[in-house]
PDB file of N, CA and C in Angstrom:
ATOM      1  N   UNK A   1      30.478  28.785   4.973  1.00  0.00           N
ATOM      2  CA  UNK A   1      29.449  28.896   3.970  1.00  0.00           C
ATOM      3  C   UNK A   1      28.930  27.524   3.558  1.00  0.00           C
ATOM      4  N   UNK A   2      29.643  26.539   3.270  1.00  0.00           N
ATOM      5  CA  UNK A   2      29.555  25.207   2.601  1.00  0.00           C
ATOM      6  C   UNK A   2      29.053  24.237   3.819  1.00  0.00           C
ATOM      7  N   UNK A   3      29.744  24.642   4.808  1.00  0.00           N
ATOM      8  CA  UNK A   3      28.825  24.105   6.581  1.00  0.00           C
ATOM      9  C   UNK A   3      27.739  24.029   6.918  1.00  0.00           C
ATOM     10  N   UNK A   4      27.517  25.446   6.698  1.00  0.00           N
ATOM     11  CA  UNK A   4      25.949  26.842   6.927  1.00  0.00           C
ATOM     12  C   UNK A   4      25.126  26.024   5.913  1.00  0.00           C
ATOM     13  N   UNK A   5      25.366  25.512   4.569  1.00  0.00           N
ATOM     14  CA  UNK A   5      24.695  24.802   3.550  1.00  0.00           C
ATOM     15  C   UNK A   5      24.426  23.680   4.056  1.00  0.00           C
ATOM     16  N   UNK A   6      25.163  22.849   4.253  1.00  0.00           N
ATOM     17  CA  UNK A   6      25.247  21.392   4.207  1.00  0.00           C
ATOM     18  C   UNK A   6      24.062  21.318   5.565  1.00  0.00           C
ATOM     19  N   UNK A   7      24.432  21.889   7.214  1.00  0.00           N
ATOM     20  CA  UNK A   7      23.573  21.878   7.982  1.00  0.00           C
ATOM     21  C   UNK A   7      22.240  22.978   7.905  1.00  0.00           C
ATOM     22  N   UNK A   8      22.019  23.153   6.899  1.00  0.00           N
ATOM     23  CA  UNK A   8      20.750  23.385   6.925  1.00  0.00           C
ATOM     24  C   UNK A   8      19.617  22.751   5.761  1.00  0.00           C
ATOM     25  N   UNK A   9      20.859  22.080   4.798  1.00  0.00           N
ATOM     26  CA  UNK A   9      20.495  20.861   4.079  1.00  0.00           C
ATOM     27  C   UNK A   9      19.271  19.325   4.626  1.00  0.00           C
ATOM     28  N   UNK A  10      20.749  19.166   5.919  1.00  0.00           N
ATOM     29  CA  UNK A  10      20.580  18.080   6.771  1.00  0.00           C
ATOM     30  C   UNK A  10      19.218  18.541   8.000  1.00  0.00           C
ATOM     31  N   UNK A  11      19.067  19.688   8.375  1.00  0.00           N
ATOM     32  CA  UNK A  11      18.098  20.095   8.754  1.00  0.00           C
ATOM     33  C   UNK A  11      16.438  20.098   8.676  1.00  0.00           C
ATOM     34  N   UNK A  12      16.506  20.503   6.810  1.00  0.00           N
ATOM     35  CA  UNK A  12      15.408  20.689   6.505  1.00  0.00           C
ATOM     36  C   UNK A  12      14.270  19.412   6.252  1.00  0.00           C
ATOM     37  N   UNK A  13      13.184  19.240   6.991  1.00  0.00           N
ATOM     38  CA  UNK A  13      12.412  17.984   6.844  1.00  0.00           C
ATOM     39  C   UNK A  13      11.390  18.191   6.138  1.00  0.00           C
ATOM     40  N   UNK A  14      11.119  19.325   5.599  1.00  0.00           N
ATOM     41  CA  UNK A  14       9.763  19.782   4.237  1.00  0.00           C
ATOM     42  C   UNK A  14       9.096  19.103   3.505  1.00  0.00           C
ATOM     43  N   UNK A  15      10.276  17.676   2.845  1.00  0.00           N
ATOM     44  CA  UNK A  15       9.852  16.540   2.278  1.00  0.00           C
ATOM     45  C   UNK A  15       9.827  15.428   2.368  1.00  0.00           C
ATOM     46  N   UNK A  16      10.402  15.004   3.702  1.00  0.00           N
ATOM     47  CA  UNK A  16      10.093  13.842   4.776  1.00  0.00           C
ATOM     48  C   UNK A  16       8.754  13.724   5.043  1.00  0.00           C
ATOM     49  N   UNK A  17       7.591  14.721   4.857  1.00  0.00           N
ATOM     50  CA  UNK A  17       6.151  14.312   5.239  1.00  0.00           C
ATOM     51  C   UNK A  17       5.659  13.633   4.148  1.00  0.00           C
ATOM     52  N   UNK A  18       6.061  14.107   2.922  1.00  0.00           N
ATOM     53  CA  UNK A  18       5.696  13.545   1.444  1.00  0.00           C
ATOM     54  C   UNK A  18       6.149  12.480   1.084  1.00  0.00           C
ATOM     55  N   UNK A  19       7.330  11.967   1.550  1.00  0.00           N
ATOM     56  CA  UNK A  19       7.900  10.671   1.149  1.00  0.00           C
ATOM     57  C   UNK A  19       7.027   9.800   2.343  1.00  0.00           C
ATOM     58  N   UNK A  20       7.096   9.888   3.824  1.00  0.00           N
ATOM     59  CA  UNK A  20       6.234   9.217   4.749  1.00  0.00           C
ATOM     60  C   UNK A  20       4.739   9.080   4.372  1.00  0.00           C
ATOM     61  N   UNK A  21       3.788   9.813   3.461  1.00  0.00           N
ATOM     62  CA  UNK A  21       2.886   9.566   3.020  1.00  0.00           C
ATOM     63  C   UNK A  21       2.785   8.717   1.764  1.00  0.00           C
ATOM     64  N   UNK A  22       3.549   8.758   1.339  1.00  0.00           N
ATOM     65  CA  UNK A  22       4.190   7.972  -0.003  1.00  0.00           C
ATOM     66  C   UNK A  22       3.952   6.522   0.432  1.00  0.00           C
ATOM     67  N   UNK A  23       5.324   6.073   1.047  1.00  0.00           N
ATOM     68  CA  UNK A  23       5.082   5.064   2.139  1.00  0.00           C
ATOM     69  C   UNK A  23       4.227   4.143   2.555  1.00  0.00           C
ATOM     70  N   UNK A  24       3.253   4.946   3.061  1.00  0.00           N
ATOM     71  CA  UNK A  24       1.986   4.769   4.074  1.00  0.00           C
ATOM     72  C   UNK A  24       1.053   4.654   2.803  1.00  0.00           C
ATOM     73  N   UNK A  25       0.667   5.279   1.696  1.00  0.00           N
ATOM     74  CA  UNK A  25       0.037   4.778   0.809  1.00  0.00           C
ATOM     75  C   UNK A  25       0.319   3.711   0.214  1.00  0.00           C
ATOM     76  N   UNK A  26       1.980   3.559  -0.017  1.00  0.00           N
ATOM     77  CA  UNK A  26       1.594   1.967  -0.725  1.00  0.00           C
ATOM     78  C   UNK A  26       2.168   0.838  -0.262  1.00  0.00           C
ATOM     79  N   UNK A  27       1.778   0.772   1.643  1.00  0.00           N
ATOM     80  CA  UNK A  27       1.857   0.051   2.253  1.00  0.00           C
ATOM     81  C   UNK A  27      -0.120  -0.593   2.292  1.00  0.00           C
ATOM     82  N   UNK A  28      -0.182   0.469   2.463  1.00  0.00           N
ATOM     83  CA  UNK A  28      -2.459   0.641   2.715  1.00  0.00           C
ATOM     84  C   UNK A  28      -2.678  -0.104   1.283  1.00  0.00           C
ATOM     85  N   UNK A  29      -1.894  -0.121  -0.255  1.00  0.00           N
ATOM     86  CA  UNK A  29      -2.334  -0.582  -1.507  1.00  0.00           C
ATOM     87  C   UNK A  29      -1.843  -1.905  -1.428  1.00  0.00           C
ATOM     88  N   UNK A  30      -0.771  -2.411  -0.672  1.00  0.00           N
ATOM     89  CA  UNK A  30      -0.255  -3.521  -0.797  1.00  0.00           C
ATOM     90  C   UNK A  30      -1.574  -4.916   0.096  1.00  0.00           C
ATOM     91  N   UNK A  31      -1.876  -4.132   1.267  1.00  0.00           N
ATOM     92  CA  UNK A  31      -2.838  -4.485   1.993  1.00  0.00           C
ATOM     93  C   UNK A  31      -4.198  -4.798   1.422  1.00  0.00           C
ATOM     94  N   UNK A  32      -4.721  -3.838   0.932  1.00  0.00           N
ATOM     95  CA  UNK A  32      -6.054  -3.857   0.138  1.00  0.00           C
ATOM     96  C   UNK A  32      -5.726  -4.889  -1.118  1.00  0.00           C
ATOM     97  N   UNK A  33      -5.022  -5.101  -1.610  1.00  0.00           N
ATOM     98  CA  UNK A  33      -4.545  -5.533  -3.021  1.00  0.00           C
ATOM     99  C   UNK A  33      -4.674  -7.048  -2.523  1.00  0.00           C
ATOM    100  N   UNK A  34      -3.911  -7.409  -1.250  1.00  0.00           N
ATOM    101  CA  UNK A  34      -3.689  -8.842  -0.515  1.00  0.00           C
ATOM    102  C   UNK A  34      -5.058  -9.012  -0.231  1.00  0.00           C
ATOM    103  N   UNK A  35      -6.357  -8.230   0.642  1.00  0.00           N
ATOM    104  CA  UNK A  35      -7.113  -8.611   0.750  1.00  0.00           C
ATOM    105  C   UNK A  35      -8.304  -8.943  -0.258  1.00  0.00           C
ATOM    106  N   UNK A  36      -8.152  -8.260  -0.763  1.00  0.00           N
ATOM    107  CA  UNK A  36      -9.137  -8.324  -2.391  1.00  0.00           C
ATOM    108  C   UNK A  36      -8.650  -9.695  -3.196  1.00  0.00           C
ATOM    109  N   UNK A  37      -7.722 -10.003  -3.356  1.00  0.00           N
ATOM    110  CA  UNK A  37      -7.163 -11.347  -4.110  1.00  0.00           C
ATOM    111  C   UNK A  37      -7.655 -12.259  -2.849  1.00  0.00           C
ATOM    112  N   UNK A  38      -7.842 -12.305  -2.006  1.00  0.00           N
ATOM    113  CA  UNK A  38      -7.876 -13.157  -1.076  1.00  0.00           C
ATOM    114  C   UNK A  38      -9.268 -13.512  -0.814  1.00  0.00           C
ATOM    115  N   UNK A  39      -9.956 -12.617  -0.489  1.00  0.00           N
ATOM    116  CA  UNK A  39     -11.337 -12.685  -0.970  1.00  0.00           C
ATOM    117  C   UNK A  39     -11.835 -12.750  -2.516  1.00  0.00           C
ATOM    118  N   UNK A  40     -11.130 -12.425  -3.214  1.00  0.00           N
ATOM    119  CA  UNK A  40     -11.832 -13.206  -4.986  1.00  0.00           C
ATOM    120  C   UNK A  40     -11.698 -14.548  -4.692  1.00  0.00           C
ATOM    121  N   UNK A  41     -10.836 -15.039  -4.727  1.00  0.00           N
ATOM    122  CA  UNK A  41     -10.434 -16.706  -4.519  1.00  0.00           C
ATOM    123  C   UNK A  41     -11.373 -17.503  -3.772  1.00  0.00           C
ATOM    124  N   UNK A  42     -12.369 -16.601  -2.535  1.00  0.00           N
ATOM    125  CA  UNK A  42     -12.737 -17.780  -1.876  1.00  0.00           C
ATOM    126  C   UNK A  42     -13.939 -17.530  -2.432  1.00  0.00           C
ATOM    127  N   UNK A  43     -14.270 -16.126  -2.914  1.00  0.00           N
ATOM    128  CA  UNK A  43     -15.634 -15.779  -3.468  1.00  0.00           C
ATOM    129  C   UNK A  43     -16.170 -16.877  -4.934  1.00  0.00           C
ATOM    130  N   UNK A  44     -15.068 -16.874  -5.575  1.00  0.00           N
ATOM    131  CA  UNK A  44     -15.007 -17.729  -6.953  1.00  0.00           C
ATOM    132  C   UNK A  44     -15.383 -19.207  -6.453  1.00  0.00           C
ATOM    133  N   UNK A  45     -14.374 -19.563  -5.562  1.00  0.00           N
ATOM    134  CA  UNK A  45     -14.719 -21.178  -4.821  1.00  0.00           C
ATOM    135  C   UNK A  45     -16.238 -21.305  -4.916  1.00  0.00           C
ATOM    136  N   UNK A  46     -16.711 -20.391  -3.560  1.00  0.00           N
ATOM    137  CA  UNK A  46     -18.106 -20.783  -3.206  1.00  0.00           C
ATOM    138  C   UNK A  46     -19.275 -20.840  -4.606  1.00  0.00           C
ATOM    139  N   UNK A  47     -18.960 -19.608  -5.336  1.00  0.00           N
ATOM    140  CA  UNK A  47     -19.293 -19.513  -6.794  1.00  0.00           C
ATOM    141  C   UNK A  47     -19.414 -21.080  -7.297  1.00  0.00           C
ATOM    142  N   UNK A  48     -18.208 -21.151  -7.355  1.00  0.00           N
ATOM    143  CA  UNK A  48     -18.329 -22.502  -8.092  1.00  0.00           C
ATOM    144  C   UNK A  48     -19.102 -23.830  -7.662  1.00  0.00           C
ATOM    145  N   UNK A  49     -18.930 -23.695  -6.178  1.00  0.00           N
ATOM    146  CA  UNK A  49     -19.956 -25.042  -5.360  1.00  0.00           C
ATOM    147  C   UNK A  49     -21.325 -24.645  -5.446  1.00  0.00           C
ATOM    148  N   UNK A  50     -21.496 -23.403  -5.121  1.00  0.00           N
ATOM    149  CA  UNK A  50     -23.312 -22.910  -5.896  1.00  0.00           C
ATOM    150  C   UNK A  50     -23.478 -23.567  -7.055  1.00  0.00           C
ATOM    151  N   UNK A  51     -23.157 -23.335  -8.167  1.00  0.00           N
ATOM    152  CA  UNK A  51     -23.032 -23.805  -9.779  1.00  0.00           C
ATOM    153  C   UNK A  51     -22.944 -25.050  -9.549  1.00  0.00           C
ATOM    154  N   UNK A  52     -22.302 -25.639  -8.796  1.00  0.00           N
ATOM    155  CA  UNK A  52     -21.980 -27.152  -9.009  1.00  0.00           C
ATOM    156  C   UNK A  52     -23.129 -27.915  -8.605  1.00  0.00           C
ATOM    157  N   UNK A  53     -23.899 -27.277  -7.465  1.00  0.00           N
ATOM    158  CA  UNK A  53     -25.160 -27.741  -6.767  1.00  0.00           C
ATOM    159  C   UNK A  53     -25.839 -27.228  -7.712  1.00  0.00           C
ATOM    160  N   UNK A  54     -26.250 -26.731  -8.235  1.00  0.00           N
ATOM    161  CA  UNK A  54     -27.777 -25.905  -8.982  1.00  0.00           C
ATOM    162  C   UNK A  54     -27.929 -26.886 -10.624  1.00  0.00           C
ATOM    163  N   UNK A  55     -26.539 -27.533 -10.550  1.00  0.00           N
ATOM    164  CA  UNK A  55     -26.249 -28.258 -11.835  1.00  0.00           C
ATOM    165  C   UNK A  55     -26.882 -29.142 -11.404  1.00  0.00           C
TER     166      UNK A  55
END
């Protein structure tokens, strides 16, 4: 009975798709998050050498 449980415990993958999407989303947020800071920074730079010229 406690066998029959346990291996069909170890069996069941129902919520292995939900945690793997889990995952995969905030791997994709970590990414976007890196690229967006990465591009503000150079966006602000150039910002600033415009401004600096127009001064």
């Amino acid at each position: 009975m406690l066998r029959r449980l346990i291996s069909r415990f170890v069996s069941d993958t129902s919520g292995a798709t939900a945690i793997e999407y889990a995952i995969l989303a905030v791997g994709i947020s970590i990414v976007i998050i890196g690229v967006v800071n990465g591009l503000g920074t150079k966006l602000n730079s150039s910002y600033d050498s415009v401004s600096s010229a127009i001064k």
